[in-house]
C-alpha atoms as a PDB file:
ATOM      1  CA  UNK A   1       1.794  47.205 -25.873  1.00  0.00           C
ATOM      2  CA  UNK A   2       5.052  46.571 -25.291  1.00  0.00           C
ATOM      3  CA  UNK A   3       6.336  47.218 -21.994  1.00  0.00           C
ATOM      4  CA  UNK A   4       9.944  47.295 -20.268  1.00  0.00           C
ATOM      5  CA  UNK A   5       9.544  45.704 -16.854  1.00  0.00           C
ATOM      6  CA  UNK A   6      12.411  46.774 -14.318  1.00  0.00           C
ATOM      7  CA  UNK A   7      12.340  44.989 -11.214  1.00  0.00           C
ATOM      8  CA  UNK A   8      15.129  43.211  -9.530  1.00  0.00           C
ATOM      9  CA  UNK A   9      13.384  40.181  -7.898  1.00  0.00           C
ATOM     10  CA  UNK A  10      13.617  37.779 -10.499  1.00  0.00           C
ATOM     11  CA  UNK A  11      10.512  35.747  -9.372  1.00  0.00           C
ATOM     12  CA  UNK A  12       7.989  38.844  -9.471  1.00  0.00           C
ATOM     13  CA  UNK A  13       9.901  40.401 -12.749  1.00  0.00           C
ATOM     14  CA  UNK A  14       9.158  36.806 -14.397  1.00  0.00           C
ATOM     15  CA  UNK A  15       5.448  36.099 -12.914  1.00  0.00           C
ATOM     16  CA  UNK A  16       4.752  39.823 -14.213  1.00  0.00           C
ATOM     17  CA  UNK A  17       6.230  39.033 -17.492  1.00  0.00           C
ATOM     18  CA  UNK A  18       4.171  36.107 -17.789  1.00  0.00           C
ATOM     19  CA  UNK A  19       0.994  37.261 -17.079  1.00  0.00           C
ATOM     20  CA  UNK A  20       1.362  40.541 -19.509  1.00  0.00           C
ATOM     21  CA  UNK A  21       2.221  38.027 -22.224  1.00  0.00           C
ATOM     22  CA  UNK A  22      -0.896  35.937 -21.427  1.00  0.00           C
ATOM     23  CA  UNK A  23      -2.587  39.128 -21.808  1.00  0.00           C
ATOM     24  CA  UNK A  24      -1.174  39.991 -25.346  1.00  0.00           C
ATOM     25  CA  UNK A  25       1.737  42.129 -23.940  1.00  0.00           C
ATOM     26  CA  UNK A  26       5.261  42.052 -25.344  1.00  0.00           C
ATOM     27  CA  UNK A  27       7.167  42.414 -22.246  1.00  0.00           C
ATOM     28  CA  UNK A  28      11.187  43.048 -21.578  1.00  0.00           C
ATOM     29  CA  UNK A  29      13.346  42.623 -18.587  1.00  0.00           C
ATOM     30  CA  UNK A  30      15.530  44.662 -16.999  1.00  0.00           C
ATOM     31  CA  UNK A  31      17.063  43.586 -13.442  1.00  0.00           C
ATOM     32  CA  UNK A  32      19.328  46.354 -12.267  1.00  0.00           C
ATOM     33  CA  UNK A  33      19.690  50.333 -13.764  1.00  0.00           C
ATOM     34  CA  UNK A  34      22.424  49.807 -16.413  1.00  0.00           C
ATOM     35  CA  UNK A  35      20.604  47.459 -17.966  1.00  0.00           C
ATOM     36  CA  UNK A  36      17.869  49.062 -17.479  1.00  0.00           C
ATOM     37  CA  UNK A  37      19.304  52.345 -19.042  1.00  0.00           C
ATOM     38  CA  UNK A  38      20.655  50.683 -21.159  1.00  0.00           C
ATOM     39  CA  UNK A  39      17.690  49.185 -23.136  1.00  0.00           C
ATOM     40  CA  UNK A  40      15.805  52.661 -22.493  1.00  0.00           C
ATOM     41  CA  UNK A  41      18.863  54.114 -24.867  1.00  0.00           C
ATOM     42  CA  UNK A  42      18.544  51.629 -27.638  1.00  0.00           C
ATOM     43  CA  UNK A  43      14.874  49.911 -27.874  1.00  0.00           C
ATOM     44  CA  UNK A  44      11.699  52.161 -27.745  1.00  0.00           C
ATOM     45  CA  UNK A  45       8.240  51.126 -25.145  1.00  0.00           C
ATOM     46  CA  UNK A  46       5.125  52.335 -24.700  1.00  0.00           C
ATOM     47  CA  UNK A  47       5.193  51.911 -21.420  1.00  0.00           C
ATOM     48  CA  UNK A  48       7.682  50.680 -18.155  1.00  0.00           C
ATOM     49  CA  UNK A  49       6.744  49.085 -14.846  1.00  0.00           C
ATOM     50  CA  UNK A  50       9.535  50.588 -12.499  1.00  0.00           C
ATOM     51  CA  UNK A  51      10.623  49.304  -9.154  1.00  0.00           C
ATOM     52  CA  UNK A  52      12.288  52.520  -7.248  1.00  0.00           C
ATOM     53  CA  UNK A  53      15.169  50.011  -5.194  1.00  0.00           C
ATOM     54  CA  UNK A  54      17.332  48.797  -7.699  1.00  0.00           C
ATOM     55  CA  UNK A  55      20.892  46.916  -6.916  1.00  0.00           C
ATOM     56  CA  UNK A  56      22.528  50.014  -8.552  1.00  0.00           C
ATOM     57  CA  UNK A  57      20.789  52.916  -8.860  1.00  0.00           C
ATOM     58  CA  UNK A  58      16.800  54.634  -8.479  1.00  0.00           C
ATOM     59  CA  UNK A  59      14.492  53.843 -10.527  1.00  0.00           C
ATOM     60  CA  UNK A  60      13.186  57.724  -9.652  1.00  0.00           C
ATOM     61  CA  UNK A  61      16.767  58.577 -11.647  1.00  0.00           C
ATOM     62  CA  UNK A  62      15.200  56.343 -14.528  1.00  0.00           C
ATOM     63  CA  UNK A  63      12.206  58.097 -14.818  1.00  0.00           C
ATOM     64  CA  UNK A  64      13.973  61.796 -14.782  1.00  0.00           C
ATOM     65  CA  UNK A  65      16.467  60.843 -17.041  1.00  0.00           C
ATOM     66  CA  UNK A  66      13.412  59.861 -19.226  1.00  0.00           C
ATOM     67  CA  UNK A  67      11.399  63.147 -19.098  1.00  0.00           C
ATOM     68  CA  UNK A  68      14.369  65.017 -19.638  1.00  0.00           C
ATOM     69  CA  UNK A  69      15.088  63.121 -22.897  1.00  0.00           C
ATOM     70  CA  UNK A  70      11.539  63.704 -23.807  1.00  0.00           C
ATOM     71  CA  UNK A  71      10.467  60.085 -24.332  1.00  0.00           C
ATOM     72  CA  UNK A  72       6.871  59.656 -23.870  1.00  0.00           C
ATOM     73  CA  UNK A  73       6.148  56.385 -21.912  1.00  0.00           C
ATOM     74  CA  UNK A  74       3.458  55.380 -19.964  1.00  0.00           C
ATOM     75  CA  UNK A  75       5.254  54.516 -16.439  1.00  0.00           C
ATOM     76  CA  UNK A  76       3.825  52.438 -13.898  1.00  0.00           C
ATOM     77  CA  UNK A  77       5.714  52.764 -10.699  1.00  0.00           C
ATOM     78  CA  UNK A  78       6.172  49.260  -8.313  1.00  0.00           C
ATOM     79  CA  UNK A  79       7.448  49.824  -4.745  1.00  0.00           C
ATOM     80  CA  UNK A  80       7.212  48.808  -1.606  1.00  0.00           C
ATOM     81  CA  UNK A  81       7.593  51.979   0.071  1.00  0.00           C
ATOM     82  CA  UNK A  82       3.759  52.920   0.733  1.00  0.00           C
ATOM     83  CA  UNK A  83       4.107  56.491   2.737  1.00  0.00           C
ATOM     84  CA  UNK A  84       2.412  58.935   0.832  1.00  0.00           C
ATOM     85  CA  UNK A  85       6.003  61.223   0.548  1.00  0.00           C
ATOM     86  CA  UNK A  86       7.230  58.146  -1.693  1.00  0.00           C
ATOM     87  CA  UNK A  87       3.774  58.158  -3.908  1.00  0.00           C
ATOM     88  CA  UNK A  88       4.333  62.153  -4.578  1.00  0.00           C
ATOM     89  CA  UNK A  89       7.876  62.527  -5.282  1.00  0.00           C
ATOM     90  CA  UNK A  90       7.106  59.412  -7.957  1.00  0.00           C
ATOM     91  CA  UNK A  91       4.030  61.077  -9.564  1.00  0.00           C
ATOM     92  CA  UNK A  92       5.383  64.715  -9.680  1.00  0.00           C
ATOM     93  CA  UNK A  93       8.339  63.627 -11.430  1.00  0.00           C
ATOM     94  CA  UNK A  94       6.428  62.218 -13.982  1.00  0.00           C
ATOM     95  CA  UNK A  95       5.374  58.506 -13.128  1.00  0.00           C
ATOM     96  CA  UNK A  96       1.432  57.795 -14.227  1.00  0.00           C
ATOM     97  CA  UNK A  97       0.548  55.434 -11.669  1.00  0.00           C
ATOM     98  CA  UNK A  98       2.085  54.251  -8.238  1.00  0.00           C
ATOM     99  CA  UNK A  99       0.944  50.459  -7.239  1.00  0.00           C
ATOM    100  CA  UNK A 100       2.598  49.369  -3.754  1.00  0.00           C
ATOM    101  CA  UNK A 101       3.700  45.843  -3.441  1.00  0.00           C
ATOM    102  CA  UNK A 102       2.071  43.378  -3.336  1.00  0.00           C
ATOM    103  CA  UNK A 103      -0.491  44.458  -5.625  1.00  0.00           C
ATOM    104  CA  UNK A 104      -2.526  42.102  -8.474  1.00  0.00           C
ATOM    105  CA  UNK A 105      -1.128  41.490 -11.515  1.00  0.00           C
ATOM    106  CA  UNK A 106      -4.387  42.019 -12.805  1.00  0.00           C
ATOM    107  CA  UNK A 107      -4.534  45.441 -11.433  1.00  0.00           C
ATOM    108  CA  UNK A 108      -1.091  46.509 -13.038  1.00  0.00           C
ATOM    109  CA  UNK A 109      -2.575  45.312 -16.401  1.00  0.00           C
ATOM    110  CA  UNK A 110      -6.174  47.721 -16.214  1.00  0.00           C
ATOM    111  CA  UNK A 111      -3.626  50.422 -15.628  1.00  0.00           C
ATOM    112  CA  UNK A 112      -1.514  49.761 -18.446  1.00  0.00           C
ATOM    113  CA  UNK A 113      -4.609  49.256 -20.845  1.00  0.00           C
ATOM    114  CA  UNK A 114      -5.628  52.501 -19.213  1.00  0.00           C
ATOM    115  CA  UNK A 115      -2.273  54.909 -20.183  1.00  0.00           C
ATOM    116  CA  UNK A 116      -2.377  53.084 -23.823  1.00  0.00           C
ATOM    117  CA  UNK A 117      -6.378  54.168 -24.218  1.00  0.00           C
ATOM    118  CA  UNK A 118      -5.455  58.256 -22.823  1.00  0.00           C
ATOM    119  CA  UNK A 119      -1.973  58.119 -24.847  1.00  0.00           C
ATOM    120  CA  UNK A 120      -3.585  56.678 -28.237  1.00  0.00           C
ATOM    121  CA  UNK A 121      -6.758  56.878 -27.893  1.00  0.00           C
ATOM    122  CA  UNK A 122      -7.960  60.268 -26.162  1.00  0.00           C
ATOM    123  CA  UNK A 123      -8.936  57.990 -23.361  1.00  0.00           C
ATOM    124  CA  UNK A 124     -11.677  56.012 -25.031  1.00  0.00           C
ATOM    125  CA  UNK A 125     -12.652  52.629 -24.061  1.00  0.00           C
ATOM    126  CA  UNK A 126     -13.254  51.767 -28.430  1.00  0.00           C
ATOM    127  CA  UNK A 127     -11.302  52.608 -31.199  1.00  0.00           C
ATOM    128  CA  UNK A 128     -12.540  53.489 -34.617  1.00  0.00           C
ATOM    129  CA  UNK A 129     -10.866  53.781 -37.286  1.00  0.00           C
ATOM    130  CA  UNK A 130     -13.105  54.949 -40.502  1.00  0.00           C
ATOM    131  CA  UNK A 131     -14.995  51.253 -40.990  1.00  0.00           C
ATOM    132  CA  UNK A 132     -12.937  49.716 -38.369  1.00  0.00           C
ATOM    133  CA  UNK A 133     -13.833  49.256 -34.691  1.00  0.00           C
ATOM    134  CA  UNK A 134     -11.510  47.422 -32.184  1.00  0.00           C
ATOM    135  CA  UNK A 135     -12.537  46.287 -28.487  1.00  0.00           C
ATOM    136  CA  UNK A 136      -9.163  46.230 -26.665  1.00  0.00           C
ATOM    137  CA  UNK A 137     -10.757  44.974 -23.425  1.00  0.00           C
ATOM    138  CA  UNK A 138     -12.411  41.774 -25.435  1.00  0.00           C
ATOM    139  CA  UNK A 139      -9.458  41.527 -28.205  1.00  0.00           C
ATOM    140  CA  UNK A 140     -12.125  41.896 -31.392  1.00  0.00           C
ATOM    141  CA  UNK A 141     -12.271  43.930 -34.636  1.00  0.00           C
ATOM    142  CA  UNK A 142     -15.263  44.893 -36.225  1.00  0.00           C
ATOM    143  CA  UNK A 143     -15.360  45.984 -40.123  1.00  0.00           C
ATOM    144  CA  UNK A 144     -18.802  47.498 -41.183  1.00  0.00           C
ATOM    145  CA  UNK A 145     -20.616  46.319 -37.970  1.00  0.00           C
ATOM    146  CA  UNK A 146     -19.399  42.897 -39.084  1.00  0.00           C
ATOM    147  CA  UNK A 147     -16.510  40.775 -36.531  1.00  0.00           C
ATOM    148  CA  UNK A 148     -13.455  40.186 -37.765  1.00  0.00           C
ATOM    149  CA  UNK A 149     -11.515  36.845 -36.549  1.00  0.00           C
ATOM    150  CA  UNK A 150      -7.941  37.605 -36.441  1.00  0.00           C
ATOM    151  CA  UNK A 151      -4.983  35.529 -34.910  1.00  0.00           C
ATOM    152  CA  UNK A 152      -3.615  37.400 -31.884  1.00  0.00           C
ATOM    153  CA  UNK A 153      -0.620  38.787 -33.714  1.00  0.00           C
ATOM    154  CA  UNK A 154      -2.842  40.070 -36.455  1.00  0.00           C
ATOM    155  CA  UNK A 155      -4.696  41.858 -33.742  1.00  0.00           C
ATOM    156  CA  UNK A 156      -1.233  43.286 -32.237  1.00  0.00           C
ATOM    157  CA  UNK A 157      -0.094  44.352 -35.887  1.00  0.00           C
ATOM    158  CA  UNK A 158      -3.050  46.083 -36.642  1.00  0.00           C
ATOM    159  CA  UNK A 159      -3.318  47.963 -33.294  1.00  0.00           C
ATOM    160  CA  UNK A 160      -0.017  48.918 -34.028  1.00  0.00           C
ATOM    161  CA  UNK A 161      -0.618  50.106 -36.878  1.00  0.00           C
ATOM    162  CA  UNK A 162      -3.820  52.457 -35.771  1.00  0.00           C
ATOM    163  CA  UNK A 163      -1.561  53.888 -32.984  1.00  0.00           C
ATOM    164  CA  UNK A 164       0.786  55.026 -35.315  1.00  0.00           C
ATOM    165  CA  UNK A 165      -1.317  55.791 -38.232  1.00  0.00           C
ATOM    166  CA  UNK A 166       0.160  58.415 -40.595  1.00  0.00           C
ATOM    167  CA  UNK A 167       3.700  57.278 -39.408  1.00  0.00           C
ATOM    168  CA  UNK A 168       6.274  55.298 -41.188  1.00  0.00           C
ATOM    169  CA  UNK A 169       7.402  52.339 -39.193  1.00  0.00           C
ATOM    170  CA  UNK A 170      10.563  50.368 -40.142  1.00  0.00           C
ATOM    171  CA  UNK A 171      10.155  46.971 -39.952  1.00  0.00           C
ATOM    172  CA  UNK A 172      13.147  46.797 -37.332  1.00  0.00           C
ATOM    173  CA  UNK A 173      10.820  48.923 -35.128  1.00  0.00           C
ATOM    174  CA  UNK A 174       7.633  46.693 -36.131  1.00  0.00           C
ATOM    175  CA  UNK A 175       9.032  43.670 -35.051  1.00  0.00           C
ATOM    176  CA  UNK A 176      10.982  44.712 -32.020  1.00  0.00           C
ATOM    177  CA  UNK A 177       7.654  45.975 -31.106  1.00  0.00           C
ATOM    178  CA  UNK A 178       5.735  42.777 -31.593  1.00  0.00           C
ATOM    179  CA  UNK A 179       8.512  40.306 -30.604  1.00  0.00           C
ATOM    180  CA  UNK A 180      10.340  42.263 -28.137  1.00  0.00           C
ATOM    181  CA  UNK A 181      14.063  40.534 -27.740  1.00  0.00           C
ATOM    182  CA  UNK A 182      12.486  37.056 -29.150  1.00  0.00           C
ATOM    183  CA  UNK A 183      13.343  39.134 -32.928  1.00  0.00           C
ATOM    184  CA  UNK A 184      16.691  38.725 -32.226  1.00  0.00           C
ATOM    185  CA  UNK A 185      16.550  34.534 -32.930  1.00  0.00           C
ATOM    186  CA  UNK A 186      14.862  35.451 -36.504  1.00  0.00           C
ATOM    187  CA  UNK A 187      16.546  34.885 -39.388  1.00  0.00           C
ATOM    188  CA  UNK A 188      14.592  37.194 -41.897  1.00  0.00           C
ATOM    189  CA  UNK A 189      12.069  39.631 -41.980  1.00  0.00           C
ATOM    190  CA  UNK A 190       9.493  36.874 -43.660  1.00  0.00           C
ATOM    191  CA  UNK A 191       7.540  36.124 -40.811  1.00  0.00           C
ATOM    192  CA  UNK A 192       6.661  40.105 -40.579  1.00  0.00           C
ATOM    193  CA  UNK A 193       5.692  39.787 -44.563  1.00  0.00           C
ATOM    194  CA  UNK A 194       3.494  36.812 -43.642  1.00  0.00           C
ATOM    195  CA  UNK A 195       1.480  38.989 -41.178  1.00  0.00           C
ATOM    196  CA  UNK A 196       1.166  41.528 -42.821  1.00  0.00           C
ATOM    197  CA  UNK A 197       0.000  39.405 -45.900  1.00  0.00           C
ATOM    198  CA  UNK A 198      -2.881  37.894 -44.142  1.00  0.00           C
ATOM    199  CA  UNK A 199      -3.678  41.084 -42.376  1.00  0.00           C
ATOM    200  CA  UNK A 200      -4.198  42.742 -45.638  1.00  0.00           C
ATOM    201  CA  UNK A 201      -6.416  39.699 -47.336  1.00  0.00           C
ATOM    202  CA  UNK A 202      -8.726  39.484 -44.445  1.00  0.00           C
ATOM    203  CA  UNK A 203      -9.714  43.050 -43.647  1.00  0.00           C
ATOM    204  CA  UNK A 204     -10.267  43.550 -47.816  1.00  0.00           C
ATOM    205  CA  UNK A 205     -12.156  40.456 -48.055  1.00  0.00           C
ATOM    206  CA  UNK A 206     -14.443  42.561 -45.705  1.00  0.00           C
ATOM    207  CA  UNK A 207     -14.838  45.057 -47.214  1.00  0.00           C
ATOM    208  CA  UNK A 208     -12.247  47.199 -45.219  1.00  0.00           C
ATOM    209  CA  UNK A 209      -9.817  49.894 -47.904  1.00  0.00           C
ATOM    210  CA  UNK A 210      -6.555  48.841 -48.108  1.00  0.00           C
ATOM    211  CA  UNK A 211      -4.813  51.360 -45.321  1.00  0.00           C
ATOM    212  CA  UNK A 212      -1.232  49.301 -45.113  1.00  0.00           C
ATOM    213  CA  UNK A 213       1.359  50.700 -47.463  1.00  0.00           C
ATOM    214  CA  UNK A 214       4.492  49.863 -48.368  1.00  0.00           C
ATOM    215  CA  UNK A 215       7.217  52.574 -48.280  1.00  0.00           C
ATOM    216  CA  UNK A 216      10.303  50.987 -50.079  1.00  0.00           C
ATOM    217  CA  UNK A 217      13.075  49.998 -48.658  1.00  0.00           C
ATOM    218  CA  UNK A 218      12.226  50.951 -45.528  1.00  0.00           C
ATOM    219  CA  UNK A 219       8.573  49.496 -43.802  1.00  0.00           C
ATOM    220  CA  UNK A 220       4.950  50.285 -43.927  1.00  0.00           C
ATOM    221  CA  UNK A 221       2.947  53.118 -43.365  1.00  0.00           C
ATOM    222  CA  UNK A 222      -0.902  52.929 -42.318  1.00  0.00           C
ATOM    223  CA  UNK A 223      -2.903  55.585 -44.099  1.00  0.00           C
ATOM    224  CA  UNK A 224      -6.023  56.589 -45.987  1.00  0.00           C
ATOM    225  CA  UNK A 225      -5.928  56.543 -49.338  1.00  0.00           C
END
């Protein structure tokens, strides 16, 4: 997934950044509401981890200014206002979880896994895909009943791709989505190409149709045949 994390203390916004990365995330930063806003305006997340206090604004204005765009992210609120007046007015505005501080990092993570699975996946803990089977929770892919070993970027790419199957991605959005601001240091697009290359070659060498196509010009599109 790739998450926008908006938090103001710079120790917790970098120890949560760290651990979602250890855990396959690609994670952004955001320490005040401009920047915050911001980012909202010109990158697109699947999900944000909000802190309410911010330096220069609410992040409950965040979230509204959100629903009323219609973006649909999963949003994780972080506060440390506990009364349960603070938890409603977050969830009834549109927030999908409330987690008061200090909470486990590990905790924040089941309940991002958990929005992706009921925003992708109708809520499921697999997902299947014709002849292919992924285990988010353990990170494998299974083609015909048969594991698949794939780096941990292959994994992300074809996740990815089964989210948004039927969809034509750009391959801005594919690798802003993988590699988060770290894109920005890239030269070229080859690295994406080289992915996607040994994606391809190791799901048909088991016996898995070829799904990824290229739509010219522009990116790739994940489809049946």
């Amino acid at each position: 997934m790739k998450i926008l994390i908006i938090e103001d203390e710079v120790n917790l916004a970098n120890s949560i950044e760290e651990y979602l990365e250890v855990e396959g995330h690609v994670c952004e930063l955001a320490y005040n509401f401009g920047e915050a806003k911001e980012k909202i305006i010109s990158h697109q997340y699947d999900c944000m981890v909000v802190d309410i206090n911010l330096p220069d604004g609410s992040g409950l204005d965040l979230i509204s200014y959100i629903k009323e765009q219609n973006i649909s992210y999963g949003i994780i609120i972080i506060s440390a206002r506990n009364s349960l007046e603070n938890r409603i007015e977050g969830l009834e505005i549109g927030a999908d979880s409330y987690l008061t501080k200090p909470f486990h990092l590990a905790e924040l993570n089941a309940q991002l896994k958990s929005i992706n699975r009921r925003m992708n996946f109708g809520g499921t803990n697999d997902i299947v895909f014709n002849e292919i089977k992924l285990l988010p929770d353990e990170f494998k892919v299974f083609i015909h009943q048969k594991e698949l070993i794939l780096t941990r970027k292959e994994y992300d790419l074809l996740l990815f791709f089964i989210s948004n199957k039927n969809k034509v991605i750009t391959k801005t959005g594919l690798a802003e989505h993988l590699w988060g601001d770290y894109m920005d240091s890239a030269d070229s697009f080859d690295f994406i190409y080289t992915h996607i290359k040994n994606l391809r070659k190791k799901l048909l060498s088991m016996g898995c149709s070829d799904y990824i196509k290229t739509v010219y010009r522009v990116g790739y599109k994940f489809e049946e045949n």
